[in-house]
Protein backbone atom coordinates (compact mmCIF):
# COMPACT_ATOMS: atom_id res chain seq x y z
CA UNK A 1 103.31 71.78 38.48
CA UNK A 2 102.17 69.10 41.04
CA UNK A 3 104.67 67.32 43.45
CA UNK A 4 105.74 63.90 42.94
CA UNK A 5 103.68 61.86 44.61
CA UNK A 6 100.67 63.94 45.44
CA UNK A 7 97.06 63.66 44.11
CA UNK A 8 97.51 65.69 40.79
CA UNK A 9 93.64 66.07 40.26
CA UNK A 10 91.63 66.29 43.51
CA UNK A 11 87.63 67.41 44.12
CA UNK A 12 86.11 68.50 47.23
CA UNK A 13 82.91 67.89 47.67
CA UNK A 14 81.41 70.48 50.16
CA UNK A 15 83.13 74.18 50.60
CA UNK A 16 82.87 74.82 54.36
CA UNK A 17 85.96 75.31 56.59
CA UNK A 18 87.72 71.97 56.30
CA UNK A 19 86.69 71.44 52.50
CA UNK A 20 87.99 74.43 51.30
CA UNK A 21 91.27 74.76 53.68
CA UNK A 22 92.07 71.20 52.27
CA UNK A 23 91.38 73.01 48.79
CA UNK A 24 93.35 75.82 49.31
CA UNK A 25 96.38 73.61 50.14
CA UNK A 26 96.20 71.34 47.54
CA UNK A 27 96.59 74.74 45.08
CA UNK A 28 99.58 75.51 46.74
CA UNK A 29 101.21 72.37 45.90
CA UNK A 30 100.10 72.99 42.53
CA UNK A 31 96.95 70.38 42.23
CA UNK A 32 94.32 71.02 39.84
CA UNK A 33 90.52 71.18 42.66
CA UNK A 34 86.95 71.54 41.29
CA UNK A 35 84.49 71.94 43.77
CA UNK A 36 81.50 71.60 44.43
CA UNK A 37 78.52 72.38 46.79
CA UNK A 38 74.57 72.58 46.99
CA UNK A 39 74.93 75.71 48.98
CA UNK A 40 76.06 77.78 45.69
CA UNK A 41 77.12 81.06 47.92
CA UNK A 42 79.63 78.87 49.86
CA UNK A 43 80.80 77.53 46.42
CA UNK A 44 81.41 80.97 45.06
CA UNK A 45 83.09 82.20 48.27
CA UNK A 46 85.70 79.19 47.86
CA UNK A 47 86.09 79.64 44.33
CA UNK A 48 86.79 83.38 45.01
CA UNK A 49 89.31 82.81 47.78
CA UNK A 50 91.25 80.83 45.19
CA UNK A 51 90.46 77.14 46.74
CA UNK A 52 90.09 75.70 42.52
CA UNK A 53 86.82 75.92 40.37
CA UNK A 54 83.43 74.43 39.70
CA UNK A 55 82.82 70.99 39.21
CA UNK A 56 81.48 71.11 35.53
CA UNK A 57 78.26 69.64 34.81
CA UNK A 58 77.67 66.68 32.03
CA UNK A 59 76.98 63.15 32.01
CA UNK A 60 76.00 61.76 36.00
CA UNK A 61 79.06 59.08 34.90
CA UNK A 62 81.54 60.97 34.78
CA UNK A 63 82.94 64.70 34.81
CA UNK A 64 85.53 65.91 32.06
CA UNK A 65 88.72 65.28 31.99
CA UNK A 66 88.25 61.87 33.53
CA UNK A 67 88.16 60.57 37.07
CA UNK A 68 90.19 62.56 39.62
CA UNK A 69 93.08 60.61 41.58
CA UNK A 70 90.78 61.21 44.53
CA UNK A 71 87.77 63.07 45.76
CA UNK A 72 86.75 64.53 49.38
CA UNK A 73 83.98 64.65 50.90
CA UNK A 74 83.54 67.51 53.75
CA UNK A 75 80.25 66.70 54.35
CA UNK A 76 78.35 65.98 58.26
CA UNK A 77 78.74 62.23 59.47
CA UNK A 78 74.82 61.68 58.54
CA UNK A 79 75.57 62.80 55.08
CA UNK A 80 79.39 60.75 54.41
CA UNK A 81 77.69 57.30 52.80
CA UNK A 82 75.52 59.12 50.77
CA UNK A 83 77.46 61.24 49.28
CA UNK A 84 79.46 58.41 48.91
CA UNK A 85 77.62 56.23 46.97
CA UNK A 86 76.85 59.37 44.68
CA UNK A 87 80.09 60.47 44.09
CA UNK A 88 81.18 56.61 42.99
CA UNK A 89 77.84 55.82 40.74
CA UNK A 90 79.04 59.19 38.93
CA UNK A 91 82.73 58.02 38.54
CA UNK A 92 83.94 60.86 40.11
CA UNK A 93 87.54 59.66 41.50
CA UNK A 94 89.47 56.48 41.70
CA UNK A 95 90.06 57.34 45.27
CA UNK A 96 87.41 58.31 48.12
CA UNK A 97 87.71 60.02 51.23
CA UNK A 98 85.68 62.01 53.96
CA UNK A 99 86.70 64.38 56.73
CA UNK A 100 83.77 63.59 59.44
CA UNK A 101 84.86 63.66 62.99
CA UNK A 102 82.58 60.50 63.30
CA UNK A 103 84.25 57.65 61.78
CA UNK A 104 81.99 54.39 62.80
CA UNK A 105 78.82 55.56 61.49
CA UNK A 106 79.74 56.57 58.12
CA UNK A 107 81.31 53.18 57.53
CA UNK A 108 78.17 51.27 58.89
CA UNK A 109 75.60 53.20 56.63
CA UNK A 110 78.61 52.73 53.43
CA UNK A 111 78.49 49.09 53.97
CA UNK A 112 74.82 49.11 54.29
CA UNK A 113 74.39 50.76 50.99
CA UNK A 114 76.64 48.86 49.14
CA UNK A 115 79.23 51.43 48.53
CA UNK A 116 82.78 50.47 46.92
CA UNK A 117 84.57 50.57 50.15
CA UNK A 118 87.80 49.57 48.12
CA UNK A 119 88.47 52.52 46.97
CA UNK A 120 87.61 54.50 50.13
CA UNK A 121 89.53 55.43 53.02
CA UNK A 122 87.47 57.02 56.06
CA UNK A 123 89.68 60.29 57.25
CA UNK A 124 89.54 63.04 59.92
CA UNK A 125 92.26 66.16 59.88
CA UNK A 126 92.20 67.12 64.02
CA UNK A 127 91.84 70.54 63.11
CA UNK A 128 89.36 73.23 62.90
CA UNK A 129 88.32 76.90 64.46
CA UNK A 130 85.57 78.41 66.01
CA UNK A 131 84.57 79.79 62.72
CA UNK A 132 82.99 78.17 60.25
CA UNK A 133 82.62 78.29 56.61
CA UNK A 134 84.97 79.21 53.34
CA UNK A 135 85.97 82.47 54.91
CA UNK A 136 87.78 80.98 57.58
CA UNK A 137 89.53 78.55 55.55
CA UNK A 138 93.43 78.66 55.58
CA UNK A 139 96.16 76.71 53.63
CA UNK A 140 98.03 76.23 56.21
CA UNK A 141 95.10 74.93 58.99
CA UNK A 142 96.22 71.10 59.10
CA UNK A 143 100.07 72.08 59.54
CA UNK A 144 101.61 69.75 62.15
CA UNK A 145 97.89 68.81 63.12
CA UNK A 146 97.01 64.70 63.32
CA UNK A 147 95.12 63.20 60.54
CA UNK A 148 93.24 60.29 61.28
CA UNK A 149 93.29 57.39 59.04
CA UNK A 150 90.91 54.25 59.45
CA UNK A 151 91.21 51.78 56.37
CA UNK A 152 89.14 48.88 56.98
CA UNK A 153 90.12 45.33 56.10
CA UNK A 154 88.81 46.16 52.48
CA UNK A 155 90.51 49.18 51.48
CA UNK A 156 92.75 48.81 48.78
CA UNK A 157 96.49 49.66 49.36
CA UNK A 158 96.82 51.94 46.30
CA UNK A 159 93.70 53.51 48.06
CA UNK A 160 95.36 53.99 51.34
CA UNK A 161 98.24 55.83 49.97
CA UNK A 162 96.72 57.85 47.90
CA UNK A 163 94.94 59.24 51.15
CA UNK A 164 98.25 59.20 53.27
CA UNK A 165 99.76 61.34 50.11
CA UNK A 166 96.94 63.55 50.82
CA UNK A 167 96.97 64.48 54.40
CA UNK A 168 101.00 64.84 53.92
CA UNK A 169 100.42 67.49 51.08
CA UNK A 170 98.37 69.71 53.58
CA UNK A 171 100.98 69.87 56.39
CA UNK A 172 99.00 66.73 58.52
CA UNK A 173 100.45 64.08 60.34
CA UNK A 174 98.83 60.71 59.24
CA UNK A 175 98.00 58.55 62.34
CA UNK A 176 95.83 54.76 61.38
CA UNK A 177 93.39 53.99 64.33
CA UNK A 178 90.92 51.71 64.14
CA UNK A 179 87.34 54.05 63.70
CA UNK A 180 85.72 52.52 66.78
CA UNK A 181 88.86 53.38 68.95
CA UNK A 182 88.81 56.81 67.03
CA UNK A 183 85.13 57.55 68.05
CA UNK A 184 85.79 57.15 71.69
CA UNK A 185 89.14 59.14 71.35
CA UNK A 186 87.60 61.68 69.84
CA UNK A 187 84.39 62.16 72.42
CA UNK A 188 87.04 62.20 75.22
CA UNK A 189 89.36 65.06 73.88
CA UNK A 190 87.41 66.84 71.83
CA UNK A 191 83.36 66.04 71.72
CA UNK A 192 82.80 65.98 75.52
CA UNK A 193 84.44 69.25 75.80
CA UNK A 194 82.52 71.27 73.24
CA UNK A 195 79.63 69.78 75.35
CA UNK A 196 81.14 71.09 78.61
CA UNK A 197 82.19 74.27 77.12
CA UNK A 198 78.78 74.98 76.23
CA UNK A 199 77.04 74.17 79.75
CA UNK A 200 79.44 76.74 81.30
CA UNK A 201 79.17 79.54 78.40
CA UNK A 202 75.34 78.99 78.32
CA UNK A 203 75.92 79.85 82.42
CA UNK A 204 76.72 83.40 80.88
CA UNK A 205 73.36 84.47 79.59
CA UNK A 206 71.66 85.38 82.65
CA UNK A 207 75.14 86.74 84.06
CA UNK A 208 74.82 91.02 85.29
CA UNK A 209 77.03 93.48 83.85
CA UNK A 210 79.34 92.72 87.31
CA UNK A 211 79.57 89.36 86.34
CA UNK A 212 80.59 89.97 82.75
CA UNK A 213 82.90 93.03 83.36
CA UNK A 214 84.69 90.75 85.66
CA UNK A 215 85.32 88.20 83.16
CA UNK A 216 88.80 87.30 82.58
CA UNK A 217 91.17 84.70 80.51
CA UNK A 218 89.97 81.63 82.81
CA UNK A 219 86.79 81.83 81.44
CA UNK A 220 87.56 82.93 77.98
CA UNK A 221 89.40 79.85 77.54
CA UNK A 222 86.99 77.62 78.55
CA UNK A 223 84.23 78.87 76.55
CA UNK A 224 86.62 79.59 73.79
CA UNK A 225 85.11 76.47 71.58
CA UNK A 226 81.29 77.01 72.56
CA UNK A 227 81.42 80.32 69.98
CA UNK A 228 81.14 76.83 67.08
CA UNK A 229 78.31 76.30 65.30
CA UNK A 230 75.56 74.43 66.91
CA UNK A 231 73.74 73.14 63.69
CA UNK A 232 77.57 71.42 62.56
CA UNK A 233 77.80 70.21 66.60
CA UNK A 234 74.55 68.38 66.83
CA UNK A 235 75.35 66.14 63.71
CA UNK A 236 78.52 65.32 65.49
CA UNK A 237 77.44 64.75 68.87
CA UNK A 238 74.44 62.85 67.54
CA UNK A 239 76.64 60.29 65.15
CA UNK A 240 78.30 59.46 68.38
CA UNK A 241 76.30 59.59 70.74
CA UNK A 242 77.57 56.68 73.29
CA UNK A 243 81.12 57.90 73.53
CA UNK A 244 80.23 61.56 74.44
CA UNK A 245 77.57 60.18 77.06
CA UNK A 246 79.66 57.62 78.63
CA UNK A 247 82.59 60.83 79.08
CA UNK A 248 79.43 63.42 80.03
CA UNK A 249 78.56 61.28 82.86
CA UNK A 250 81.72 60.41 84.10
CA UNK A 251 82.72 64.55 84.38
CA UNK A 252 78.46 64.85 85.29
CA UNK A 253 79.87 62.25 88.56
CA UNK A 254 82.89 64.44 89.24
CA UNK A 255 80.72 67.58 89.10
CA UNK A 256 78.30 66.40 91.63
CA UNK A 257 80.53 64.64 93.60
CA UNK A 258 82.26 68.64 94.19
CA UNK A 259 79.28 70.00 94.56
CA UNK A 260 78.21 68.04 97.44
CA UNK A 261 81.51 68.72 99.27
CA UNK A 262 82.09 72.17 98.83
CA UNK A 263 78.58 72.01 100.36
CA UNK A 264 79.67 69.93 103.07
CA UNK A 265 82.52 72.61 104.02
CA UNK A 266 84.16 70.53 106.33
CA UNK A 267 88.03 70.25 105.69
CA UNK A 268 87.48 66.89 105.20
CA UNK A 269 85.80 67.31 101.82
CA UNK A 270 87.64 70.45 100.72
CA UNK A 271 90.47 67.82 100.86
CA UNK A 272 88.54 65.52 98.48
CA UNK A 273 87.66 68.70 96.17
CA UNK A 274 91.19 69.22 96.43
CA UNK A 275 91.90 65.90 94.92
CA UNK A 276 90.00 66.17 91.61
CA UNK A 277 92.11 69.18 91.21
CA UNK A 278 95.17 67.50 91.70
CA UNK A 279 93.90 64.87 89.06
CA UNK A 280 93.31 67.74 86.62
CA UNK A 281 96.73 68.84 86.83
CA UNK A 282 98.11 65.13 86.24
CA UNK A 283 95.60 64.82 83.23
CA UNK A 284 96.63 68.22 81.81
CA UNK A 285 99.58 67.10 81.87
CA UNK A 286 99.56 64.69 79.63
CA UNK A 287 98.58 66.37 76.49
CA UNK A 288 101.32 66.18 74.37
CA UNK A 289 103.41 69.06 73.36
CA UNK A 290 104.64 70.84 70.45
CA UNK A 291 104.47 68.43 67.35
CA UNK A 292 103.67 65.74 69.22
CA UNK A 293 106.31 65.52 71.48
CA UNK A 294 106.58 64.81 75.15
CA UNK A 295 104.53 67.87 77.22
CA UNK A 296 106.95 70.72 78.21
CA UNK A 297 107.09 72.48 81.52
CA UNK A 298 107.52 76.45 80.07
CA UNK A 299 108.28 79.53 81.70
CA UNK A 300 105.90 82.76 81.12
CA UNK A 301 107.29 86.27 80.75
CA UNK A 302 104.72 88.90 81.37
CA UNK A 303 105.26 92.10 79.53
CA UNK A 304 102.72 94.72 79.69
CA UNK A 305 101.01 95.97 76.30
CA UNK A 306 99.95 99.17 74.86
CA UNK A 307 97.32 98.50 72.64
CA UNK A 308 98.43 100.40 69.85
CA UNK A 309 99.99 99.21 66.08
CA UNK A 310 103.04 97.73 66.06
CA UNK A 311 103.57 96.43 69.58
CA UNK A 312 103.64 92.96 69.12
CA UNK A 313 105.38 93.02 66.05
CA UNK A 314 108.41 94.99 67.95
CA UNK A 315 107.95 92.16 71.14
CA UNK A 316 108.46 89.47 68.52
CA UNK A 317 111.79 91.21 67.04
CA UNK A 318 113.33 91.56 70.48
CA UNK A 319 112.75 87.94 71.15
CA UNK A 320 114.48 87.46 67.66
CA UNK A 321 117.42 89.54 68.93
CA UNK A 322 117.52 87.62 72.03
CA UNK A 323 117.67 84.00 70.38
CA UNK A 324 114.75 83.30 72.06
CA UNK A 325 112.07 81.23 70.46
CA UNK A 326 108.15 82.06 71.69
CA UNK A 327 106.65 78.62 72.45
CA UNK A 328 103.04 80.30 72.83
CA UNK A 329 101.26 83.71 73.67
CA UNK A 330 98.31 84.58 75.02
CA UNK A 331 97.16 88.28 75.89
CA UNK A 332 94.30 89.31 78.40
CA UNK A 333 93.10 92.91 77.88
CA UNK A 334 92.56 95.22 80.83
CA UNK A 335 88.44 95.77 80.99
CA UNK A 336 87.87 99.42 80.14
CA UNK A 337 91.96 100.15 79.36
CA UNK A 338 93.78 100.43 76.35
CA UNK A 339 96.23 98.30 77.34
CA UNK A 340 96.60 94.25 78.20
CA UNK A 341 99.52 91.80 79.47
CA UNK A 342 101.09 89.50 77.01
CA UNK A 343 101.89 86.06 78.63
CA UNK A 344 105.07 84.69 76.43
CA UNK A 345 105.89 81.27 77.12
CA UNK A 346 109.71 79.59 76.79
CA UNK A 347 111.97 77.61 77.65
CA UNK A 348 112.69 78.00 81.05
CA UNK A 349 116.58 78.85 80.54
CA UNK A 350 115.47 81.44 78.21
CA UNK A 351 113.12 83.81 80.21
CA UNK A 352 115.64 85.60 82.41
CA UNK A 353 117.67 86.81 79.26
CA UNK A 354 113.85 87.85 77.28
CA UNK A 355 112.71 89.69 80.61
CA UNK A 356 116.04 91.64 80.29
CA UNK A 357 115.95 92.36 76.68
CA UNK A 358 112.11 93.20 76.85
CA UNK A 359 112.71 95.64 79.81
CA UNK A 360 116.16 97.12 78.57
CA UNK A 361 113.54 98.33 75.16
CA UNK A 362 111.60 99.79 77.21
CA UNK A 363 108.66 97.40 78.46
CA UNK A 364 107.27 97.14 81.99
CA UNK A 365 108.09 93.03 82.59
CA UNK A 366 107.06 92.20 86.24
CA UNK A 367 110.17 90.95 87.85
C-alpha cells in the first residue's frame, strides 16, 4: 500500500539512470509506475529490474485508469517542453515534472509553446553516476542527495507539493532556487568540472605505458566523472552554455596564469603558484559535509589490504566492535600487486582506538 501523502500513481517518462532509479523508489514505497520510453530495450531493462510496467496504449487523451497524481519526465533539457506539451495534450497526470540539470531553458521553450505551466514544477535530483542507463539505476540513488525545486510564479500550490512529496519519497532533500540562480550553481559545481575532468582525462590518450603504470588515486579522482557519457553531456553543456563558459574561462585564467609562472621559475612566482593552491584548499573547504552539514576536518587510518574475499567486510566489523563509525573510504591498489591500502576516514578522536583494534586483528596500520 502507498504512504500517506505520496504520489499513489506516478509515470516516468524516459527509463535511463535517473528515470528508472526514481521508478524503482517509488515501488518501494508501494506506488503503482508505468513507464515508458521510445528506446523499447531501455524500457524492457527497467521493467525487468522491477522499476513498474508499460504505459498502455489507447486513446492520445488519456491512458487507463485515469490521470496519474503526477508524471516525470527524464528526458535531455532540449527535449523537457516537448515532452511536456505531449504528455499534457494526452492527459497524462494532474501533476508535471522533469529531472534536467538545465532548468532555464526548459521553462523558456514551455512558455513558448504554450504549455500548462500550472501544473508543472521544473525539478533536478543532484545525483547521478558515471554509468548510465536502467542498469545502473538504484532505489536508493537520491538518499540524502539535494533536489532542486524551481516553481515559477505560476505553479500551482497543490502542484508544488505534490513534487516536494515526490523528491521526499526517494530519500531527496527538497531545496527551491530560483532556475536562473540554479543554472549558474550548477555550471560552477558540477558542469564546469565534467568539462575540466575531461581536458585532463583526454591528456591520457597519448600517455606511454610509464605514464599510465604510474597512475595513482590523484588522478583517478579527477578523471573519475569524465568515464560519463558524452552524447547525455553535450545536451547539458549546450542548454547552458553561458554559465559553464563564464566558469571555463575563469579556471582557463587561473590555468594560464600558472603556467606562465612555473615558467618564470623565479621564487617570486612559485609564491604566486603557491597562492592558487592555497585558494584551492579554502574553496575545498567549503563543500559541505555529511548531509549537509558544516565540512568536517577527518582523520585517515591507513590499513593495508589483501585483495582477497572477505577483507573489507572483516575491516568494517572491527570498526563495529570499536564504536567507530567510517565517515568515508577510499582504496588505491598497488600496480602489479594483489594487494592495496584502504584510507578510512573518522572522527579524529576515534582513529587512535581503530588503528589499535585494526592492528591488534592482525592488519599492518602505518603508525
Amino acid at each position: 500500500m502507498v504512504e500517506k501523502g505520496i504520489p499513489g500513481r506516478v509515470i516516468v517518462v524516459g527509463t535511463g539512470l535517473i528515470g528508472t532509479s526514481i521508478a524503482l523508489a517509488m515501488r518501494e514505497r508501494g506506488a503503482e509506475v508505468l513507464l515508458t520510453d521510445r528506446d523499447d530495450a531501455s524500457l524492457r531493462m527497467a521493467v525487468e529490474l522491477g522499476a513498474g510496467e508499460p504505459l498502455p496504449g489507447g486513446p492520445p487523451t488519456g491512458v487507463s485508469g485515469g490521470p496519474a497524481d503526477l508524471a516525470v519526465l527524464a528526458v535531455p533539457p532540449a527535449a523537457v517542453a516537448v515532452t511536456l506539451l505531449d504528455a499534457q495534450k494526452r492527459g497524462l497526470a494532474a501533476v508535471y515534472t522533469d529531472v534536467a540539470s538545465v532548468k532555464a531553458l526548459p521553462l523558456r521553450q514551455a512558455a513558448e509553446l504554450g504549455c500548462d505551466l500550472t501544473s508543472y514544477v521544473a525539478g533536478h535530483p543532484l545525483a547521478g553516476r558515471e554509468r548510465s542507463g536502467p542498469a545502473a539505476a538504484r532505489a536508493d540513488l537520491f538518499l540524502g542527495r539535494p533536489w532542486a525545486l524551481c516553481p515559477t510564479g505560476e505553479s500551482a500550490p497543490e502542484a508544488v507539493a505534490a513534487v516536494t512529496e515526490l523528491a521526499r519519497a526517494c530519500g531527496g532533500e527538497p531545496v527551491v532556487v530560483d532556475a536562473a540562480e540554479h543554472d549558474r550553481a550548477v555550471a560552477l559545481v558540477s558542469h564546469a568540472p565534467h568539462v575540466v575532468s575531461a581536458s585532463v582525462a583526454a591528456r591520457l590518450t597519448g600517455a606511454d605505458d610509464v605514464a599510465l603504470g604510474l597512475a595513482g588515486q590523484g588522478v583517478r579522482d579527477v578523471t573519475r566523472i569524465a568515464a560519463s557519457d558524452p552524447r547525455l553531456w553535450i545536451g547539458i553543456l549546450s542548454a547552458n552554455a553561458e554559465p559553464v563558459a563564464d566558469v571555463l574561462e575563469a579556471v582557463a585564467t587561473d590555468l594560464a596564469v600558472a603556467s606562465s609562472l612555473l615558467r618564470d621559475g623565479s621564487e617570486e612566482a612559485a609564491a604566486h603558484v603557491a597562492d592558487l593552491l592555497l585558494r584551492g584548499n579554502a574553496g575545498r573547504s567549503r563543500i559541505p559535509g555529511k548531509h549537509g552539514g558544516e565540512p568536517s576536518a577527518y582523520a585517515v587510518v591507513q590499513v593495508v589490504i589483501p585483495d582477497r574475499p572477505g577483507e573489507l567486510a572483516m575491516i568494517f566489523q572491527a570498526a563495529g566492535i570499536a564504536g567507530v563509525n567510517i565517515e568515508d573510504v577510499t582504496i588505491e591498489h598497488s600496480p602489479g600487486r594483489p594487494l592495496g591500502v584502504l584510507e578510512i576516514s573518522v572522527k579524529p578522536e576515534a582513529a587512535e582506538r581503530l588503528a589499535e583494534e585494526l592492528r591488534a586483528r592482525g592488519w599492518s596500520v602505518p603508525g
